[in-house]
Protein backbone atom coordinates (compact mmCIF):
# COMPACT_ATOMS: atom_id res chain seq x y z
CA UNK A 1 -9.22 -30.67 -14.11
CA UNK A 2 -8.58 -26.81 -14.70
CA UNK A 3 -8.05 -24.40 -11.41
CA UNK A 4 -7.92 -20.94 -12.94
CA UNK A 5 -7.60 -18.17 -10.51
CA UNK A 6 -10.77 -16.50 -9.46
CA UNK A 7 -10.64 -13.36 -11.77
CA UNK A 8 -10.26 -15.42 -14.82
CA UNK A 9 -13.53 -17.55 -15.26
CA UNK A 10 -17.01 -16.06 -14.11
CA UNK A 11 -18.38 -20.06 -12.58
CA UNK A 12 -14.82 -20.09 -10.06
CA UNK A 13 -14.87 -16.53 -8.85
CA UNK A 14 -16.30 -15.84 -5.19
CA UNK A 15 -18.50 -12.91 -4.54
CA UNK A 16 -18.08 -12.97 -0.78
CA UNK A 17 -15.90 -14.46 1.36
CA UNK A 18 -18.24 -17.12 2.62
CA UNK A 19 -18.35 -18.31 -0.99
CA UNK A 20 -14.56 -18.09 -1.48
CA UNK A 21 -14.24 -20.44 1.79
CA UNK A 22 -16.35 -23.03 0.14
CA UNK A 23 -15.05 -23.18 -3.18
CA UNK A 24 -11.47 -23.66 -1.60
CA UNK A 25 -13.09 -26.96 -0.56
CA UNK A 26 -12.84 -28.20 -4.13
CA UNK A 27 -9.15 -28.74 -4.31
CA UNK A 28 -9.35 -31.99 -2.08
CA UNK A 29 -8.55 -35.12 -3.16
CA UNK A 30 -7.63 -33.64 -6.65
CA UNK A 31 -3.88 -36.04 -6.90
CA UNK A 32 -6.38 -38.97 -6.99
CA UNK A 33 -7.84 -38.23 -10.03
CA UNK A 34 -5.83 -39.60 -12.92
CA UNK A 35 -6.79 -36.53 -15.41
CA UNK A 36 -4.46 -33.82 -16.16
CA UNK A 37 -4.41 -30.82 -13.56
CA UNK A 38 -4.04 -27.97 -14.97
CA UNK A 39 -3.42 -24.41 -13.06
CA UNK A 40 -4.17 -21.24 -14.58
CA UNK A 41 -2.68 -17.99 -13.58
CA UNK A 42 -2.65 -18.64 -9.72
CA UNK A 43 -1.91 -15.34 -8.42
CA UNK A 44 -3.72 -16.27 -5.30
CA UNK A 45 -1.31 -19.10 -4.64
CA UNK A 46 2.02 -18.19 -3.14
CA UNK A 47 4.54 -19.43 -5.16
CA UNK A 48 6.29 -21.78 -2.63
CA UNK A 49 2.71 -23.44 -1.60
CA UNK A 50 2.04 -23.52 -5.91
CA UNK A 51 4.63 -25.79 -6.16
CA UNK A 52 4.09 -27.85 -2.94
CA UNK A 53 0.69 -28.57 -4.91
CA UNK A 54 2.16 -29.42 -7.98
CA UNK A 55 4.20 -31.66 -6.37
CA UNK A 56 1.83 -33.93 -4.41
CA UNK A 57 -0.77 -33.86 -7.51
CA UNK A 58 1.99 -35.17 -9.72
CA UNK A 59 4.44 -33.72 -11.59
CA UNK A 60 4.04 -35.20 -14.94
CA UNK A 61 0.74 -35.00 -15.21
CA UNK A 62 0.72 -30.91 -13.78
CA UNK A 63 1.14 -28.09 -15.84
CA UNK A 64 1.09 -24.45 -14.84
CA UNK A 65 0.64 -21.21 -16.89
CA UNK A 66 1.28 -17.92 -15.67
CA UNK A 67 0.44 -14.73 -17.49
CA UNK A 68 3.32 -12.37 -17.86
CA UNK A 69 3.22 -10.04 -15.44
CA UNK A 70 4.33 -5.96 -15.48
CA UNK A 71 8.27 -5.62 -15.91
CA UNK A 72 7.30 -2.51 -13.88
CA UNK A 73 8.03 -3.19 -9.90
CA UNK A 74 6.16 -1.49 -7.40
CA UNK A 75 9.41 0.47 -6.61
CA UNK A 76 10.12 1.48 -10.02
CA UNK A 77 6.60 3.26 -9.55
CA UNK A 78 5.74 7.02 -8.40
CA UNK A 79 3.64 5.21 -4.97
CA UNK A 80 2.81 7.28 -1.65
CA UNK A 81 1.64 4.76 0.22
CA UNK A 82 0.04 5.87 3.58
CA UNK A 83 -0.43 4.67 6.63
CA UNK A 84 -3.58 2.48 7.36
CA UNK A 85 -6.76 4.76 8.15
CA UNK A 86 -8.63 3.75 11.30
CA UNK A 87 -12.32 3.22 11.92
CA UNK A 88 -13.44 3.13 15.50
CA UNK A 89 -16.21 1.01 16.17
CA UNK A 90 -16.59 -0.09 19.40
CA UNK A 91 -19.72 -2.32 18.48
CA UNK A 92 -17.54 -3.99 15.88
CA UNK A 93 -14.70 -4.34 18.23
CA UNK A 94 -16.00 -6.36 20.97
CA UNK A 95 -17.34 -9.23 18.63
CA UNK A 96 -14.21 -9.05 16.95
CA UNK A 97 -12.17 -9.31 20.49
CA UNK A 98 -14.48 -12.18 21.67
CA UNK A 99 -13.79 -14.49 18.63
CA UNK A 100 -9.78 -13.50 18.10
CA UNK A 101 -9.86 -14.25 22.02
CA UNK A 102 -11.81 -17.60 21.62
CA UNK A 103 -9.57 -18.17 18.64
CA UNK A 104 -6.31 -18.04 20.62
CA UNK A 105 -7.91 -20.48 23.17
CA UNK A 106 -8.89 -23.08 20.42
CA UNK A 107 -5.03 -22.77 19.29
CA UNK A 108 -3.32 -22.77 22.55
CA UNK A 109 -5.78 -25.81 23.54
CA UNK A 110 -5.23 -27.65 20.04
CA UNK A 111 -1.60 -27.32 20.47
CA UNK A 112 -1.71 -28.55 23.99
CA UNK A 113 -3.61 -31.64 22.79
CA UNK A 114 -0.57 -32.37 20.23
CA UNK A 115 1.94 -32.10 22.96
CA UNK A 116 0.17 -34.46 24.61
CA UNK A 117 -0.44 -36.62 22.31
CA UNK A 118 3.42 -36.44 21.38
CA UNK A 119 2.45 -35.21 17.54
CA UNK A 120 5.49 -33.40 16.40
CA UNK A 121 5.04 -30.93 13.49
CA UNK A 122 2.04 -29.49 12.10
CA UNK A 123 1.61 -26.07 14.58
CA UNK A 124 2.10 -23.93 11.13
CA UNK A 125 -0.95 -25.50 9.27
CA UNK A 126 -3.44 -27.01 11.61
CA UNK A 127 -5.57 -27.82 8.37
CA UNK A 128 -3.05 -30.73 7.12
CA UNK A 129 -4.22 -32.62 10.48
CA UNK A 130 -7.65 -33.23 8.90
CA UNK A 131 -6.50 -34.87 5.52
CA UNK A 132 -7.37 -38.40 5.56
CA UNK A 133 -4.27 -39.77 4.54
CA UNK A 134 -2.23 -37.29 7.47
CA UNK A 135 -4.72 -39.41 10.21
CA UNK A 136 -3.47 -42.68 8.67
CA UNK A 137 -0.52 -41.73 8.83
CA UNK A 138 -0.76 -40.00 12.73
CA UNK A 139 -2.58 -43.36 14.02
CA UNK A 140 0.25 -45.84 12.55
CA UNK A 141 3.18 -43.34 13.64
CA UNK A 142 2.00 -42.31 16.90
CA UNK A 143 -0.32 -45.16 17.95
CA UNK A 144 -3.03 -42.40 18.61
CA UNK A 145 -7.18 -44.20 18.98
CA UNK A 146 -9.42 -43.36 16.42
CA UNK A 147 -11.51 -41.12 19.20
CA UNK A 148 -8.46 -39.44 20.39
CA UNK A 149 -7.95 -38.25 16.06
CA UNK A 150 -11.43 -37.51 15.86
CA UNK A 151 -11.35 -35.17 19.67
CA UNK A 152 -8.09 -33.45 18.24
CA UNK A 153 -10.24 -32.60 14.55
CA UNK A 154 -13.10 -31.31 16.27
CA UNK A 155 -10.73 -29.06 17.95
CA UNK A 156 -9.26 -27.69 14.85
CA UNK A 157 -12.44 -27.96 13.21
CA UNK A 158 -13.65 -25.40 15.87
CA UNK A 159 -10.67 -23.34 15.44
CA UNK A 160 -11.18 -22.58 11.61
CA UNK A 161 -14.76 -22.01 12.28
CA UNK A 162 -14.11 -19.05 14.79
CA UNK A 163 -10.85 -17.48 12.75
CA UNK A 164 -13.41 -17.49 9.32
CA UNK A 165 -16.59 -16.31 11.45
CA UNK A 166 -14.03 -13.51 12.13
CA UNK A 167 -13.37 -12.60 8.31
CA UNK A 168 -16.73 -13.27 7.57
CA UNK A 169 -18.08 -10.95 10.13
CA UNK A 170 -15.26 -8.66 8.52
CA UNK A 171 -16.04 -8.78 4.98
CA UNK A 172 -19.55 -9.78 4.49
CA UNK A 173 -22.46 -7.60 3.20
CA UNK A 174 -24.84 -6.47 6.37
CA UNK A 175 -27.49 -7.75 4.31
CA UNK A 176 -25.71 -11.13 4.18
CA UNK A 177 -25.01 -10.93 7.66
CA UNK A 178 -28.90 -10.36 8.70
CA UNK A 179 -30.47 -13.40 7.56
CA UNK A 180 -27.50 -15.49 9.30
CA UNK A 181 -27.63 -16.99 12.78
CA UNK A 182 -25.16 -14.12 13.68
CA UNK A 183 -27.72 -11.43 13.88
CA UNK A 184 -29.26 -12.51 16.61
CA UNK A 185 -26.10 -11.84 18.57
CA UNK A 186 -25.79 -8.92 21.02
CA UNK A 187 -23.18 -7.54 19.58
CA UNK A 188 -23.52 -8.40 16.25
CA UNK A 189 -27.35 -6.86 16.73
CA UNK A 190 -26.30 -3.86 17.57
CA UNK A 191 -23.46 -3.37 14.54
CA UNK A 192 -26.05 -3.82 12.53
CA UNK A 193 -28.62 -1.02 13.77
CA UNK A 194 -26.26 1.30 13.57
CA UNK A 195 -24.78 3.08 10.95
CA UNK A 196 -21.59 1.40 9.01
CA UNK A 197 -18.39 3.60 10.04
CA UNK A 198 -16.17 1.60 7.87
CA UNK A 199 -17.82 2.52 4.71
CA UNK A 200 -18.57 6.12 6.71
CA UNK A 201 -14.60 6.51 6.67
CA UNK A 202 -14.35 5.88 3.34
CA UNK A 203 -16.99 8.41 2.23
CA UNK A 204 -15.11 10.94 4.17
CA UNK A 205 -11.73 10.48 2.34
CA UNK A 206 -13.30 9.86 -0.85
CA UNK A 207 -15.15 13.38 -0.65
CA UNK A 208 -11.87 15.51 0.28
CA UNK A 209 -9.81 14.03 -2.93
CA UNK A 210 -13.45 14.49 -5.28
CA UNK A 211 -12.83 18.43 -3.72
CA UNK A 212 -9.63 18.38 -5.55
CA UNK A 213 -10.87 16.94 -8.56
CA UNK A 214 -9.09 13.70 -8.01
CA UNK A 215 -10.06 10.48 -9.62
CA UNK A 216 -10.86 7.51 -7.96
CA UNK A 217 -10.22 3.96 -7.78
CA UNK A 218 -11.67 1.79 -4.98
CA UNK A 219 -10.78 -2.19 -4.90
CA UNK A 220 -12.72 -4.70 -2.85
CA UNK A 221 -11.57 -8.22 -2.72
CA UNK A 222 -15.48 -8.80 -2.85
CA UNK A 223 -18.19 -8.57 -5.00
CA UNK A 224 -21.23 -8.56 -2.73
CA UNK A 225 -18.72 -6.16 -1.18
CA UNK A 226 -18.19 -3.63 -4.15
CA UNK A 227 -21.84 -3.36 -4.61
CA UNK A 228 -22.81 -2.17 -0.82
CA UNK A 229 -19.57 0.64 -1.42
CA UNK A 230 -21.38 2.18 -4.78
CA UNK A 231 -24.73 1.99 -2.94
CA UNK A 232 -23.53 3.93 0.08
CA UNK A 233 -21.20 6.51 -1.82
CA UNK A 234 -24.23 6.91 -4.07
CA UNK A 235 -26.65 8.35 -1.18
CA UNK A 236 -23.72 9.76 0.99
CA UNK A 237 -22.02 11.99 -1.87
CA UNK A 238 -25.12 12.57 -3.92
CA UNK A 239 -22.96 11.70 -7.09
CA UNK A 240 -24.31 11.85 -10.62
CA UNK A 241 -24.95 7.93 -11.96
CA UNK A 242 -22.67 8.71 -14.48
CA UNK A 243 -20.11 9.79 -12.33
CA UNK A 244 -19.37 6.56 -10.47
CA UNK A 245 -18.97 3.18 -12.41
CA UNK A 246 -19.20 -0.42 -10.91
CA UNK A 247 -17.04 -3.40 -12.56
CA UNK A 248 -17.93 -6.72 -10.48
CA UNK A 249 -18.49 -10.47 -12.03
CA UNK A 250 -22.44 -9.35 -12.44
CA UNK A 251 -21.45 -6.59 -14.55
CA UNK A 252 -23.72 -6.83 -17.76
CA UNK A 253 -21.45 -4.17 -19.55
CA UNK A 254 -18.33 -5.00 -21.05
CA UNK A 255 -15.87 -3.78 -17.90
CA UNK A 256 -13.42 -2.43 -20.53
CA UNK A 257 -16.57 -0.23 -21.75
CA UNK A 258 -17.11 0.97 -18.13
CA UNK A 259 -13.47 1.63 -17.60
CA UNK A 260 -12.77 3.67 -20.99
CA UNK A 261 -15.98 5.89 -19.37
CA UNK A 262 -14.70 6.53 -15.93
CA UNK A 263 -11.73 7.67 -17.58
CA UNK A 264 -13.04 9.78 -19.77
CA UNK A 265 -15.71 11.77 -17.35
CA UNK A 266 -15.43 9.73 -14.28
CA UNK A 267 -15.13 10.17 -10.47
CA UNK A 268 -15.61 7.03 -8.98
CA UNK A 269 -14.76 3.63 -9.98
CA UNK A 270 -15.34 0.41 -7.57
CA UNK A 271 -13.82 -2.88 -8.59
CA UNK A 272 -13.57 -6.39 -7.46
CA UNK A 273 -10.82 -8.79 -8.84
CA UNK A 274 -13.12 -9.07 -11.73
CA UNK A 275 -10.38 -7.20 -13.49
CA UNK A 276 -7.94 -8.96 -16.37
CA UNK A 277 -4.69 -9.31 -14.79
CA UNK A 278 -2.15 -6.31 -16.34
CA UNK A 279 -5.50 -4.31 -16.58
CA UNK A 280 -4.58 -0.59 -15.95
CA UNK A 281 -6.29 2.48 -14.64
CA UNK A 282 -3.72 5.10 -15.12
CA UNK A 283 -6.09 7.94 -14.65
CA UNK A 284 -6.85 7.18 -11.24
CA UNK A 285 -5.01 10.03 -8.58
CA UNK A 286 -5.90 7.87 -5.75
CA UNK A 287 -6.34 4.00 -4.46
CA UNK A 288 -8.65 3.26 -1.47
CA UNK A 289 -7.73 -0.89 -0.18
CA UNK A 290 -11.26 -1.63 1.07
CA UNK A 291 -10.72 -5.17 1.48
CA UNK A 292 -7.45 -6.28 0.49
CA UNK A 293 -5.66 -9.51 -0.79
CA UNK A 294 -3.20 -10.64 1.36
CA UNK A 295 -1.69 -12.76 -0.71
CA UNK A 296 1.58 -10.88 -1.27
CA UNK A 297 1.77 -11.47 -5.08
CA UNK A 298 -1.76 -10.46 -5.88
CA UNK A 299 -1.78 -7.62 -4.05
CA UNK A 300 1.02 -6.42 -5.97
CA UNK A 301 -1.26 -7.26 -9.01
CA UNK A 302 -3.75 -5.10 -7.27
CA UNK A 303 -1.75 -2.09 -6.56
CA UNK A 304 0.06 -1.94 -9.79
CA UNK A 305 -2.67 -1.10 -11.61
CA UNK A 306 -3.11 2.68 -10.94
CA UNK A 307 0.52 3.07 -12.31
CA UNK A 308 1.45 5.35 -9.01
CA UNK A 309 -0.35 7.61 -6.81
CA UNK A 310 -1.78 7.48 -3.41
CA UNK A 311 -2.48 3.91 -1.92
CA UNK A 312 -4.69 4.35 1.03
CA UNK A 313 -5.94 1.17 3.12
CA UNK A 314 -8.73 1.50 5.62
CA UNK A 315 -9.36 -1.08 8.27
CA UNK A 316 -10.97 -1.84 11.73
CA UNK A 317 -8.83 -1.17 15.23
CA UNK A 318 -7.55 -4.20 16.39
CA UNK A 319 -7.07 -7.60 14.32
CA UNK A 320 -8.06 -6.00 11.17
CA UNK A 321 -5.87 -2.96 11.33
CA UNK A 322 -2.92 -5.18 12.39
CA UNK A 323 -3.05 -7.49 9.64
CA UNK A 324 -3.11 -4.42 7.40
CA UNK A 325 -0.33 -2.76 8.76
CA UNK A 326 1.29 -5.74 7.92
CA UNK A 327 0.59 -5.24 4.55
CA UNK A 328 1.28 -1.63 4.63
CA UNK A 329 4.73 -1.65 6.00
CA UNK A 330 5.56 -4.60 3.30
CA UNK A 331 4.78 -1.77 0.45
CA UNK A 332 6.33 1.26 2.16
CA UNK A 333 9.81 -0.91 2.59
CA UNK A 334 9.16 -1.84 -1.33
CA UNK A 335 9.15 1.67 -2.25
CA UNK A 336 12.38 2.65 -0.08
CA UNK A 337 9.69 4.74 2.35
């Protein structure tokens, strides 16, 4: 069995997040087969989890390959890195407030049940409760009935559900997002009759640095994602087609083609992790975060590429913008800012 991370083959890379959720999926049950497993440049792993999973799928029969990675660290680079821009959407805020509110509840409520229940552990990664062997393992140790295991994984069941309906509703396409049950919500409706101010942000910033002749370089963690950004910049900046350049997974020309252009005569490139790992873009004056990694180590990957400049992340108010600042402050403190 070969788990490569999602840039490196075109069959395991997600295009939107929904997809990304179910390919995770796959990994389960994988230290019962009795083949080699094999792990191929996981950048989206953390390192400490990587070898938790090496571990408990065997260690003889587990190899992992890493790529080398820049000697360069992001510190060593020229980086501004600014402080998350905010979009205001008060359509997109309510839904968002109503699921990280129901969200909370499912926790608080799931970690009431294990109190109760007198389950010790586990608070830090709910998920581990629904592994078959973990229920075994729960019934014998803590003489729990097989209804009272199967209430407490509905629960967390739920839970996951709401948090990834959150990212979903985060990251998806609209387009996506309107032939799903969750545009025939209120909210959700009305988001999408109105015009997108995340992607109305960016077009803003992006048109001051193309007034100073700066080039550049917008990353989405998505596909389906990438593909909406170069539609809307295309009508909102009425740029020249061969001005703004496109590299995603459905990209019939060669990406390094399309890259060697934009820096030749480009304005605009939008990317999704479709990108060879140590991939530069050197040319590029400025980085817009559209959807980010936050996986520490790839987002370095990410951010390294443009070789210094401005890093500039945009994001929601509320959840999204606090999970960004997160990642924000974590770069400014690696750069001594």
């Amino acid at each position: 069995m070969i788990l490569c991370e999602s840039v490196g083959l075109k069959k395991g890379r997600a295009e939107d997040f929904f997809e990304k959720y179910r390919l995770s999926s796959y990994i389960e049950g994988l230290e019962k087969w009795d083949v080699i497993k094999l792990f191929t440049q996981p950048h989206e792993i953390e390192k400490e989890k990587l070898k938790q999973m090496i571990k408990k799928f065997g260690e003889e029969k587990t190899k992992e390959i890493r790529r080398i990675e820049s000697e360069l660290s992001i510190k060593e680079l020229d980086y501004e890195i600014k402080d998350t821009i905010p979009v205001d959407d008060p359509d997109a805020q309510h839904f968002i407030d109503v699921l990280d509110d129901r969200r909370r509840r499912a926790r608080r409520n799931i970690h009431k049940a294990l109190d109760e229940l007198g389950i010790e552990g586990y608070r830090e990664n709910l998920e581990t409760l629904l592994n078959p062997r973990t229920s075994k393992r729960l019934e014998k140790t803590y003489d729990i009935s097989k209804n009272q295991l199967e209430d407490l994984k509905n629960s967390i069941r739920t839970y996951i559900l709401i948090r990834h309906l959150n990212r979903w509703f985060l990251y998806s396409n609209r387009a996506e997002i309107e032939r799903t049950i969750l545009s025939g919500q209120k909210d959700v409706k009305c988001w999408l009759e109105s015009v997108d101010k995340k992607l109305q942000t960016l077009a803003t910033e992006v048109r001051k640095h193309l007034e100073s002749d700066d080039q550049v370089y917008i990353y989405s963690d998505y596909g389906t994602t990438a593909k909406q950004i170069e539609k809307f910049l295309k009508k909102q900046l009425d740029i020249s087609p061969d001005r703004i350049f496109l590299i995603t997974g459905a990209t019939e020309e060669d990406q390094f083609v399309k890259l060697e252009k934009f820096q030749k005569k480009g304005d605009i490139l939008i990317a999704s992790p479709v990108f060879e790992m140590g991939t530069d873009i050197p040319s590029a004056d400025v980085m817009f975060v559209f959807t980010p990694p936050f996986n520490r180590e790839k987002l370095h990957q990410v951010v390294k590429r443009i070789r210094g400049g401005q890093l500039k992340f945009i994001a929601y108010q509320g959840s999204e913008k606090s999970s960004v600042d997160n990642l924000v402050e974590y770069l400014q403190e690696e750069v001594g800012e």
